[in-house]
Protein backbone atom coordinates (compact mmCIF):
# COMPACT_ATOMS: atom_id res chain seq x y z
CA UNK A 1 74.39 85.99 -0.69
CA UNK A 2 71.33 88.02 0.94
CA UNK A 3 70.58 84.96 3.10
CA UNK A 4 73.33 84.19 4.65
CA UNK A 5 75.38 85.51 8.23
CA UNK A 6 78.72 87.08 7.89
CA UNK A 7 81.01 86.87 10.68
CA UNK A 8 84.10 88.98 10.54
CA UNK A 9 86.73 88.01 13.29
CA UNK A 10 90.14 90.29 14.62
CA UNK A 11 93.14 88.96 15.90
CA UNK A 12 96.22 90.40 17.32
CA UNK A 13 99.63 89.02 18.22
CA UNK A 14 100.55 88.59 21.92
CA UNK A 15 102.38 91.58 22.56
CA UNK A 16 100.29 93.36 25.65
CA UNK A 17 99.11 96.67 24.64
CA UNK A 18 98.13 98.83 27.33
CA UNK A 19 96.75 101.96 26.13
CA UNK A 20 93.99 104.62 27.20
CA UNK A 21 91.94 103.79 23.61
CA UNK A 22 92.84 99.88 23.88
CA UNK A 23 93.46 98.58 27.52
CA UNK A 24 94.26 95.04 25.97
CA UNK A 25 94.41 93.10 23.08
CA UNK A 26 90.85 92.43 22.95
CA UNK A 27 89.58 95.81 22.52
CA UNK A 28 92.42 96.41 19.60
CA UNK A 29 91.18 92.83 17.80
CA UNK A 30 87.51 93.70 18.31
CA UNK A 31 88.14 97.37 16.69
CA UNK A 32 89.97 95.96 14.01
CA UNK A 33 86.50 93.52 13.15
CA UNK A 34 84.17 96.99 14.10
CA UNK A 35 86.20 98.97 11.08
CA UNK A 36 85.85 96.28 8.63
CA UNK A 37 82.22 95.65 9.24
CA UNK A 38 81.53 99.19 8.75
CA UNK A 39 83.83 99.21 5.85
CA UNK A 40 81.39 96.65 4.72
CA UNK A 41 78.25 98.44 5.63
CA UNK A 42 79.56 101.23 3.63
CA UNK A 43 80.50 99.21 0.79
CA UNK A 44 77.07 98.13 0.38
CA UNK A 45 76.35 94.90 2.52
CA UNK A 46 73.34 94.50 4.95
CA UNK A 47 74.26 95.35 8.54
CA UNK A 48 71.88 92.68 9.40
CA UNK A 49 73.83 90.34 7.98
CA UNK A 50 77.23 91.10 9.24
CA UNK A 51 78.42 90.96 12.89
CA UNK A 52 82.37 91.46 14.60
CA UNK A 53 84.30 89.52 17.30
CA UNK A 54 87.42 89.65 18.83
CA UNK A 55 89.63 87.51 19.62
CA UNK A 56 92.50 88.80 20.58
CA UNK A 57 95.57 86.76 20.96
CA UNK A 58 93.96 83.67 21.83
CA UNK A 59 93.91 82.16 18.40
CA UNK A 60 97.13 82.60 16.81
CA UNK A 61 97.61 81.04 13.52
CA UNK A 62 101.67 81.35 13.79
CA UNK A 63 103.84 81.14 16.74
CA UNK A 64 104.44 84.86 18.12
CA UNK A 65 108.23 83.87 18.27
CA UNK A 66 109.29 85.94 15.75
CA UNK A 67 108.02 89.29 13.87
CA UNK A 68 106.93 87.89 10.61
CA UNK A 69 105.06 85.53 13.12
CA UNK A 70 103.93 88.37 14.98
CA UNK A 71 102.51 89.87 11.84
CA UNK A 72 100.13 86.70 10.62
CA UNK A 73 98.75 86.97 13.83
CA UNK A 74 97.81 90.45 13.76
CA UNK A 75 94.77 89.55 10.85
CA UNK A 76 90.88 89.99 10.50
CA UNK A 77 88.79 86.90 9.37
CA UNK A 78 85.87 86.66 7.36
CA UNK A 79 83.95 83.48 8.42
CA UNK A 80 80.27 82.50 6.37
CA UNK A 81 78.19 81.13 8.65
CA UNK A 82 75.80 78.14 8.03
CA UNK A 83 72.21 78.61 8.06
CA UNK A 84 70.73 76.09 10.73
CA UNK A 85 68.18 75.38 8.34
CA UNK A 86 70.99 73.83 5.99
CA UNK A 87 72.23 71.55 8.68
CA UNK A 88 71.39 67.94 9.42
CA UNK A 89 69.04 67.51 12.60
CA UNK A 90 71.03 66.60 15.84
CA UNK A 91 69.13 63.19 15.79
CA UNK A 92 70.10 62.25 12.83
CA UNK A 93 74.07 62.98 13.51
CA UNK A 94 74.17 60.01 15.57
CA UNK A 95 72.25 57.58 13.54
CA UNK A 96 73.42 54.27 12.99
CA UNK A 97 71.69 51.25 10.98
């Protein structure tokens, strides 16, 4: 899929982490993205292609109630991105006849 955008997206539970190489979750979740984009960029796949986020706790998929919870939170995304050029024209989303 040469033409498309590849966003890849970490995540961490909400347990603080306070540490000299990760101050907070954010820097852990956005490291976790970094490794798997270069992973990636290793692997083959155009680094102009392929861009990382983090997110850190802020979008849990599982309450962080219990370990197992805990654990689906701590996850990296891979998200396809549309290409503008594919999507209807902002005039045309509100069209009615």
């Amino acid at each position: 899929m040469p033409d498309r955008q590849f966003l890849v997206a970490g995540h961490t539970d909400n347990v603080p982490i306070r540490t000299e190489q990760f101050p907070s979750n954010w820097e852990l979740s956005t490291r976790r993205a970094v490794e798997i984009v270069h992973y990636l960029v290793a692997q083959g796949m155009n680094p102009k292609v392929v861009a990382a986020a983090g997110y850190g706790e802020f979008d849990p998929i599982a309450a962080n109630d219990t370990a197992e919870h805990r654990a689906q939170n701590r996850r990296i995304e891979i998200a396809l991105q549309p290409n503008i050029s594919d999507l209807p024209p902002i005039g045309d989303l509100g069209a009615t006849k």
